[in-house]
PDB file of N, CA and C in Angstrom:
ATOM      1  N   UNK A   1     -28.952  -0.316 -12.119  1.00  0.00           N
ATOM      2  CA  UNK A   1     -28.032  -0.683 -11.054  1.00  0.00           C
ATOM      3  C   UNK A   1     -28.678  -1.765 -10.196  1.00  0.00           C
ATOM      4  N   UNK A   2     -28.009  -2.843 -10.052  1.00  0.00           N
ATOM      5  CA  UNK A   2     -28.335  -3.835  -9.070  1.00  0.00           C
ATOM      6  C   UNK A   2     -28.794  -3.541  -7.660  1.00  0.00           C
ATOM      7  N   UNK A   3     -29.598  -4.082  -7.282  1.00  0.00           N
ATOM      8  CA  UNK A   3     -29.357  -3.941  -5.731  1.00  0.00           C
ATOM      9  C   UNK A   3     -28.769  -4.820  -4.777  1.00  0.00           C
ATOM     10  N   UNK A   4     -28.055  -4.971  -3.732  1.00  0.00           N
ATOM     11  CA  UNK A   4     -27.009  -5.767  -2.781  1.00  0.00           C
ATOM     12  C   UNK A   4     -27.984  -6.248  -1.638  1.00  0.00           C
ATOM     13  N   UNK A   5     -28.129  -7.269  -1.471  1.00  0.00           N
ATOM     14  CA  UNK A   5     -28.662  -8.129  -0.312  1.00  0.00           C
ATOM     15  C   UNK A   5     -27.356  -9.106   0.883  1.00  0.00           C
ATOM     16  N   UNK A   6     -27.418  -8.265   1.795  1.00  0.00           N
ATOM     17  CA  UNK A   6     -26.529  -9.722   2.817  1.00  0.00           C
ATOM     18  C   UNK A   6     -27.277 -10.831   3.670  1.00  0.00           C
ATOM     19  N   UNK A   7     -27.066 -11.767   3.387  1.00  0.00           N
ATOM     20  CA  UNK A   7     -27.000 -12.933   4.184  1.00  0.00           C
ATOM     21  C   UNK A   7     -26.082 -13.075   4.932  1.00  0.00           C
ATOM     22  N   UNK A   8     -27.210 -13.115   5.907  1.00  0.00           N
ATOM     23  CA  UNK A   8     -26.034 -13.405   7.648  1.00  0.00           C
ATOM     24  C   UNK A   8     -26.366 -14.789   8.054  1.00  0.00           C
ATOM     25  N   UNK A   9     -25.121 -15.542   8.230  1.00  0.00           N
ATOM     26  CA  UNK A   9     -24.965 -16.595   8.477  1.00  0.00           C
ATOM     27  C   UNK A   9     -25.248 -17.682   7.257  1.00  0.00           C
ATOM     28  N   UNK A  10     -24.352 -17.419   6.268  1.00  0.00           N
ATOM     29  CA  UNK A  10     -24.082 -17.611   5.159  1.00  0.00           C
ATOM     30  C   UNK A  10     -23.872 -18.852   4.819  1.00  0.00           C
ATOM     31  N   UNK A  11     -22.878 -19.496   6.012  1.00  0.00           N
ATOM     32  CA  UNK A  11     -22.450 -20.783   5.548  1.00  0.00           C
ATOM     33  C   UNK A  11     -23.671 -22.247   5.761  1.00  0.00           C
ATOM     34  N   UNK A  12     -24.447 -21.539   6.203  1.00  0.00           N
ATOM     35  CA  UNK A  12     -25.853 -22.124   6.902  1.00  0.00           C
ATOM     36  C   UNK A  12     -26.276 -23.292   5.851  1.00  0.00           C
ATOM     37  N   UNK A  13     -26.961 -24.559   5.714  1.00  0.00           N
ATOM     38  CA  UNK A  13     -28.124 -24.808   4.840  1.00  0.00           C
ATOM     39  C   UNK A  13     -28.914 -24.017   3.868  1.00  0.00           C
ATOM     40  N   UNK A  14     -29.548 -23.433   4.758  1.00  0.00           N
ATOM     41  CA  UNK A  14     -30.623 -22.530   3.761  1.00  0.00           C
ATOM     42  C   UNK A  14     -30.354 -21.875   3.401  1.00  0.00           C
ATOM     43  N   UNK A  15     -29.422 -21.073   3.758  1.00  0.00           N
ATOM     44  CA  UNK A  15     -28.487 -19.462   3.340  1.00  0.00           C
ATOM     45  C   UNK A  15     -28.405 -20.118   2.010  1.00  0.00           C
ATOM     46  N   UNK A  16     -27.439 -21.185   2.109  1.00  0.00           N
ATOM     47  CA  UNK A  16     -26.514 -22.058   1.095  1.00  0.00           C
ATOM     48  C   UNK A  16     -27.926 -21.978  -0.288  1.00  0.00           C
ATOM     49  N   UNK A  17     -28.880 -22.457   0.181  1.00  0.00           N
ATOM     50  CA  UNK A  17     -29.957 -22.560  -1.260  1.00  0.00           C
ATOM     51  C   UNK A  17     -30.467 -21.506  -1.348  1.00  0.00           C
ATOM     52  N   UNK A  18     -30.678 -20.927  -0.393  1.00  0.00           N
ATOM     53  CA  UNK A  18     -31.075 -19.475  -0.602  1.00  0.00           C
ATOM     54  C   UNK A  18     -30.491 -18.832  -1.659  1.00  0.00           C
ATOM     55  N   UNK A  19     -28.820 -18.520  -1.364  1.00  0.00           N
ATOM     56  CA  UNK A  19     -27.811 -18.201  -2.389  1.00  0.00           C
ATOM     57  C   UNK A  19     -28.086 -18.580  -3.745  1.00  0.00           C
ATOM     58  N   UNK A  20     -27.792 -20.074  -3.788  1.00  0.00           N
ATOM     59  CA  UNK A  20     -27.840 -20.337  -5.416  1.00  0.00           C
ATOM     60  C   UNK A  20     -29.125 -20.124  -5.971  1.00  0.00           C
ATOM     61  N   UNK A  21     -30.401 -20.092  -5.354  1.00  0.00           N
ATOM     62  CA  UNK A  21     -31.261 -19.297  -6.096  1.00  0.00           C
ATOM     63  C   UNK A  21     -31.767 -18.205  -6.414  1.00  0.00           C
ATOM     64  N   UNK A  22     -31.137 -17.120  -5.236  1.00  0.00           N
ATOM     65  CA  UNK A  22     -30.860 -15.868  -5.759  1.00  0.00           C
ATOM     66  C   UNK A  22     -29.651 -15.317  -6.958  1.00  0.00           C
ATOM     67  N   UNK A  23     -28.847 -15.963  -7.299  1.00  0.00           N
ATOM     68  CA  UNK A  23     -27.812 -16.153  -8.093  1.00  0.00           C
ATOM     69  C   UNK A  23     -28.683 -16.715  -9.262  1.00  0.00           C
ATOM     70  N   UNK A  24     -29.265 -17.891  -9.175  1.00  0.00           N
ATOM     71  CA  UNK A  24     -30.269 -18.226 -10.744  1.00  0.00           C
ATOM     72  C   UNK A  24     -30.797 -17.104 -11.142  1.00  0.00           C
ATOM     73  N   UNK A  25     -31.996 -16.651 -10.184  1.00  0.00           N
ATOM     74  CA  UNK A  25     -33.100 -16.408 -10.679  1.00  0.00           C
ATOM     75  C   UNK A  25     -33.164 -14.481 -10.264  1.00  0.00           C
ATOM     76  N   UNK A  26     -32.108 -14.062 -10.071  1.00  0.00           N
ATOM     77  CA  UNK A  26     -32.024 -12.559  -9.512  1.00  0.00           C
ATOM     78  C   UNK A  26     -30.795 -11.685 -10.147  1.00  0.00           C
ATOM     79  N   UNK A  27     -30.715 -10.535 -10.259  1.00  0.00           N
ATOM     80  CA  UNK A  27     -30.083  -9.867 -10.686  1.00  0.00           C
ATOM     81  C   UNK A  27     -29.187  -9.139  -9.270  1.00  0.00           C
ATOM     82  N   UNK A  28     -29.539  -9.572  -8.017  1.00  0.00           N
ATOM     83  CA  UNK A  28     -28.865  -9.217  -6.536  1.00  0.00           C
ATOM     84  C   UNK A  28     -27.612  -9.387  -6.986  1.00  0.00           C
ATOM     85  N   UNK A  29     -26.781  -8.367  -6.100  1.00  0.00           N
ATOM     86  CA  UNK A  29     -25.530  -8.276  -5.775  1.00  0.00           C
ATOM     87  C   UNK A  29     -25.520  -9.139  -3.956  1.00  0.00           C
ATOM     88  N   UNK A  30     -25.152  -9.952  -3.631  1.00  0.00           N
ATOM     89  CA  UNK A  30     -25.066 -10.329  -2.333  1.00  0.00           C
ATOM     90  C   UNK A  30     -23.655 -10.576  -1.903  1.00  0.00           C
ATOM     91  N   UNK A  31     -23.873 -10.222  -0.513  1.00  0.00           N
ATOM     92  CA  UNK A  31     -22.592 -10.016   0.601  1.00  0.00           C
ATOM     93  C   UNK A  31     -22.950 -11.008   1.678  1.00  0.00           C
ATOM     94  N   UNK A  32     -21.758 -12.400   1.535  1.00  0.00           N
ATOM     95  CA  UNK A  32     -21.943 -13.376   2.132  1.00  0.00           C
ATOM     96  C   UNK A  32     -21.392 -13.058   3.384  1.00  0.00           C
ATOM     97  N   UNK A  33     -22.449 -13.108   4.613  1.00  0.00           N
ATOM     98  CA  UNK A  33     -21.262 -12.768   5.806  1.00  0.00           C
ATOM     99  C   UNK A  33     -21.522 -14.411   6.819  1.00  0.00           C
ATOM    100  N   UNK A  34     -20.928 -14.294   7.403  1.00  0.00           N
ATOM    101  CA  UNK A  34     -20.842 -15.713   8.680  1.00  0.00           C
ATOM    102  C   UNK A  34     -19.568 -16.030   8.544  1.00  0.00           C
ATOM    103  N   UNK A  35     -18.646 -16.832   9.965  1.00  0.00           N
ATOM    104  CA  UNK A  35     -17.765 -17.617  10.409  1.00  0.00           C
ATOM    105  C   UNK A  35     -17.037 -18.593   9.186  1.00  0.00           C
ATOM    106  N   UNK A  36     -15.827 -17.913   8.878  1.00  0.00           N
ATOM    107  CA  UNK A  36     -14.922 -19.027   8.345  1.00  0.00           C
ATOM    108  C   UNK A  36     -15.573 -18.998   6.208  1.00  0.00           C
ATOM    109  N   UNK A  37     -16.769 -18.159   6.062  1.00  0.00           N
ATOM    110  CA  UNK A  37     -17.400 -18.430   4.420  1.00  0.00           C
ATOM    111  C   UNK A  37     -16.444 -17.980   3.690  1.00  0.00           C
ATOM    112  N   UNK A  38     -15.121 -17.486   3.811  1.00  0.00           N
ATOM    113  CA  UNK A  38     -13.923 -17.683   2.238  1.00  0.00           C
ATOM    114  C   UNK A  38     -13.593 -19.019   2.287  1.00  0.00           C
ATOM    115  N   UNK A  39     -13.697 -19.678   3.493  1.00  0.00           N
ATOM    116  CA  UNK A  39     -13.179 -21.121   3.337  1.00  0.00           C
ATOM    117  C   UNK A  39     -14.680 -22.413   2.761  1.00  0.00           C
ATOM    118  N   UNK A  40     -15.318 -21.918   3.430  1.00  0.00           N
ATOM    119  CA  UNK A  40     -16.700 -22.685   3.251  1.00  0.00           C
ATOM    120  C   UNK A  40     -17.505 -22.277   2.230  1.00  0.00           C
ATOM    121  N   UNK A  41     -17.400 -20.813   1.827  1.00  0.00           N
ATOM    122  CA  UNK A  41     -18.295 -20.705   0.757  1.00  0.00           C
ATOM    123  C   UNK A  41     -17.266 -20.521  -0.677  1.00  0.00           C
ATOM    124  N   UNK A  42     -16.312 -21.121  -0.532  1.00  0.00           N
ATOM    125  CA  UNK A  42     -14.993 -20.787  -1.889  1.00  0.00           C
ATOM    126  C   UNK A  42     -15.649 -20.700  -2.875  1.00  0.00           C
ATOM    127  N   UNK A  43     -16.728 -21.517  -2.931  1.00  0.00           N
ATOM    128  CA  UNK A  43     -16.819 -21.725  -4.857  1.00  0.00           C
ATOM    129  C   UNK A  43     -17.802 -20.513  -5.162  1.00  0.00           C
ATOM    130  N   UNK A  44     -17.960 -19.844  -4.387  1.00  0.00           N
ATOM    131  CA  UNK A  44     -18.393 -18.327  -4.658  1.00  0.00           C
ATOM    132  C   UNK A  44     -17.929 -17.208  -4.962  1.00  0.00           C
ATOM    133  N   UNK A  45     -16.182 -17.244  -4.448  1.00  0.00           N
ATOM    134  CA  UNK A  45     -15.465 -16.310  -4.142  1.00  0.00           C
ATOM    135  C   UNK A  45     -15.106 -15.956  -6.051  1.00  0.00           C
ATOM    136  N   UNK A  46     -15.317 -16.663  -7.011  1.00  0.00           N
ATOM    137  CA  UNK A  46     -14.686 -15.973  -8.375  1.00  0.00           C
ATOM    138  C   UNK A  46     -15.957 -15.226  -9.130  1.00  0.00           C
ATOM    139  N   UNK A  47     -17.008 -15.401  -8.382  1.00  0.00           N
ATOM    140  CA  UNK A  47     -18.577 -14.904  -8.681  1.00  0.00           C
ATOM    141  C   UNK A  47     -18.658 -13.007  -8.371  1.00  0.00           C
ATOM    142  N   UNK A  48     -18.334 -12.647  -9.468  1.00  0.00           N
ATOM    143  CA  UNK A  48     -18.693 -11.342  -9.246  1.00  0.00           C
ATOM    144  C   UNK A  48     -19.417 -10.601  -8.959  1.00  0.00           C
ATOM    145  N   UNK A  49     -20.637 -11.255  -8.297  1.00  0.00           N
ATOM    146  CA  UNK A  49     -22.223 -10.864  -7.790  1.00  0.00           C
ATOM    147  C   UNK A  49     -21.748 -11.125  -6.434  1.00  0.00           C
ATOM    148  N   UNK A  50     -20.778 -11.828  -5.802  1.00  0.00           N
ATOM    149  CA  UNK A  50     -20.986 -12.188  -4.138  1.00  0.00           C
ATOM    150  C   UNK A  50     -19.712 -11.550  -3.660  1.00  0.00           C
ATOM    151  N   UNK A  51     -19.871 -11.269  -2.940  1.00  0.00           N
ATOM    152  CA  UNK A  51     -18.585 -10.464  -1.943  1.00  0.00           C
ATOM    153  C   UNK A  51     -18.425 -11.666  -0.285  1.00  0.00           C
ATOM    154  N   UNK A  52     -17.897 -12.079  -0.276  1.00  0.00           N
ATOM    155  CA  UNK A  52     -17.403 -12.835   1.208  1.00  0.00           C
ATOM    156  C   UNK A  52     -16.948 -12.206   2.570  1.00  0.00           C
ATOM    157  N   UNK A  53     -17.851 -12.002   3.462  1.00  0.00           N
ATOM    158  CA  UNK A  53     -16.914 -11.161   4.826  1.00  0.00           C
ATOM    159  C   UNK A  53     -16.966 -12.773   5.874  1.00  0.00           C
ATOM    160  N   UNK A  54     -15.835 -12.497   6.008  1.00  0.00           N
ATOM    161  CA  UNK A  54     -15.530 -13.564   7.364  1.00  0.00           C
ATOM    162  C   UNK A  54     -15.983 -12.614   8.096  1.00  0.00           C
ATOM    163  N   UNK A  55     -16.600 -13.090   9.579  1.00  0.00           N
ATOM    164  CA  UNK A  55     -17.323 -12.572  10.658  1.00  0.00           C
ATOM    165  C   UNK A  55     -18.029 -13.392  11.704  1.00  0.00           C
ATOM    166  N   UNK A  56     -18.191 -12.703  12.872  1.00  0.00           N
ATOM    167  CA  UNK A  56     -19.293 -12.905  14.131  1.00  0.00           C
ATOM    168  C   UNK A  56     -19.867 -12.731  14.325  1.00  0.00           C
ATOM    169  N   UNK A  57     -21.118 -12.625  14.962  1.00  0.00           N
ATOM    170  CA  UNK A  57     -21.878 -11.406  15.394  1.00  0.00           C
ATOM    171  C   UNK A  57     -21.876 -10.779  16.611  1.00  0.00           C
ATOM    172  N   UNK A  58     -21.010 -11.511  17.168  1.00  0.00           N
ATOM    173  CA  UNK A  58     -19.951 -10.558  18.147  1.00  0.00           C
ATOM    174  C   UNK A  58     -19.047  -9.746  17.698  1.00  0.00           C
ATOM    175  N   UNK A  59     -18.831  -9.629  16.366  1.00  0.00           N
ATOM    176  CA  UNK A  59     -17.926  -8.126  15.674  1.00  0.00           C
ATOM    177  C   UNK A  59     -18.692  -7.246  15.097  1.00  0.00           C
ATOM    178  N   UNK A  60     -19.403  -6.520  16.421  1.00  0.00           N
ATOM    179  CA  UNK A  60     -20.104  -5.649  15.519  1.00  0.00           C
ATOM    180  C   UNK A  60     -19.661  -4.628  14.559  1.00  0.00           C
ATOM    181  N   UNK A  61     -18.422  -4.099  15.205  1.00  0.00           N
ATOM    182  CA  UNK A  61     -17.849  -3.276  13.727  1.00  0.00           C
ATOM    183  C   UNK A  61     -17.921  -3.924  12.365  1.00  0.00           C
ATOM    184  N   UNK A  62     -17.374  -5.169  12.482  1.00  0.00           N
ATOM    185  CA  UNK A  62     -17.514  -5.733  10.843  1.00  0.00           C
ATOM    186  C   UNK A  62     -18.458  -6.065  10.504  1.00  0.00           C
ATOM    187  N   UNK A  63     -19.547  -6.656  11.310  1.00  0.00           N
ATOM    188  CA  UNK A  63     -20.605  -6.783  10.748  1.00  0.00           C
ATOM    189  C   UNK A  63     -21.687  -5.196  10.348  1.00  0.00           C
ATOM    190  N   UNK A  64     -21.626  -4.315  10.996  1.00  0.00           N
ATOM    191  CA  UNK A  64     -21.607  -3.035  10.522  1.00  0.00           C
ATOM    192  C   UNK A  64     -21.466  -2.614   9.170  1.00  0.00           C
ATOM    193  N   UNK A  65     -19.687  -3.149   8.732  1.00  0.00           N
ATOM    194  CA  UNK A  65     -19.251  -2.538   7.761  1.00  0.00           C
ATOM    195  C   UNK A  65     -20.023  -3.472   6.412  1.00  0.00           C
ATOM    196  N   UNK A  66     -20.106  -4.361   6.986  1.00  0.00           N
ATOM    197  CA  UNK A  66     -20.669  -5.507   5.501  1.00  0.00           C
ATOM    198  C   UNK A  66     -22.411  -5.038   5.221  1.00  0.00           C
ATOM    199  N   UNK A  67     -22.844  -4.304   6.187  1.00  0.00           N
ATOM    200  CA  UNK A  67     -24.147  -3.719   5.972  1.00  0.00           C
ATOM    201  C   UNK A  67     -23.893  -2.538   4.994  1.00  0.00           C
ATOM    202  N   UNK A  68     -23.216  -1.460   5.310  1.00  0.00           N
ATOM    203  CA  UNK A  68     -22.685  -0.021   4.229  1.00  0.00           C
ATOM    204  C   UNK A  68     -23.123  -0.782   2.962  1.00  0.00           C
ATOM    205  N   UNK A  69     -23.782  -0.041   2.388  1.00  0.00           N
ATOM    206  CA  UNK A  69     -24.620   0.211   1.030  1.00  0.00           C
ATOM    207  C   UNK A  69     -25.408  -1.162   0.808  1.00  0.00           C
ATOM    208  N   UNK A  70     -25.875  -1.713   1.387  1.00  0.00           N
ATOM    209  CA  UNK A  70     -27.029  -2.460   0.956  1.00  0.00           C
ATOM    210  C   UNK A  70     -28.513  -2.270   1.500  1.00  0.00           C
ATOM    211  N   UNK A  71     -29.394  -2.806   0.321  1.00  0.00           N
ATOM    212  CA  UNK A  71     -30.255  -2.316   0.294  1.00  0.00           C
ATOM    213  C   UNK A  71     -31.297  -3.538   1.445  1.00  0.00           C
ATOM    214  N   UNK A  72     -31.022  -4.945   1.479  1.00  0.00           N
ATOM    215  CA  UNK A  72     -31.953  -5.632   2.259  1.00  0.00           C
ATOM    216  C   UNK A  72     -30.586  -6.542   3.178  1.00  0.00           C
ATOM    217  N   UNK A  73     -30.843  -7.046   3.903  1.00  0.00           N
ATOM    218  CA  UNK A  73     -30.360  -8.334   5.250  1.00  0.00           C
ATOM    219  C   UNK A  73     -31.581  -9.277   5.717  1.00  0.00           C
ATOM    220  N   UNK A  74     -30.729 -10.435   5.208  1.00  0.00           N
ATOM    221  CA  UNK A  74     -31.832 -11.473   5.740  1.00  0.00           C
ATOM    222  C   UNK A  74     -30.549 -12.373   6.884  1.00  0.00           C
TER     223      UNK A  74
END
């Protein structure tokens, strides 16, 4: 079984390379969270390893919920 990593603040630079090289070189399940990433991070959204939460970090409920079952947050 995989393990799930979220990146907060997703739509970022580094998030951004961060991503595609955890996607190369990892077997992670990751949960893209930050402002507006179904629109900004689209070309992720048909990738069955990444899950997309639009969010704040002024919503702590949702950002809460995008934590439930993962194993790391960077």
């Amino acid at each position: 079984m995989s393990k799930k990593m979220v990146i907060l603040g997703a739509a970022g630079q580094i998030a951004r390379q961060l991503t595609v090289r955890l996607l190369a070189e990892t077997d992670l399940n990751l949960v893209l969270y930050g402002r507006h990433v179904s629109q900004r991070l689209a070309r992720w959204a048909a990738n069955d390893r990444v899950t997309l939460v639009d969010g704040d970090f002024q919503d702590q409920a949702r950002l809460q919920a995008a934590l439930v079952g993962t194993d790391w947050s960077i």
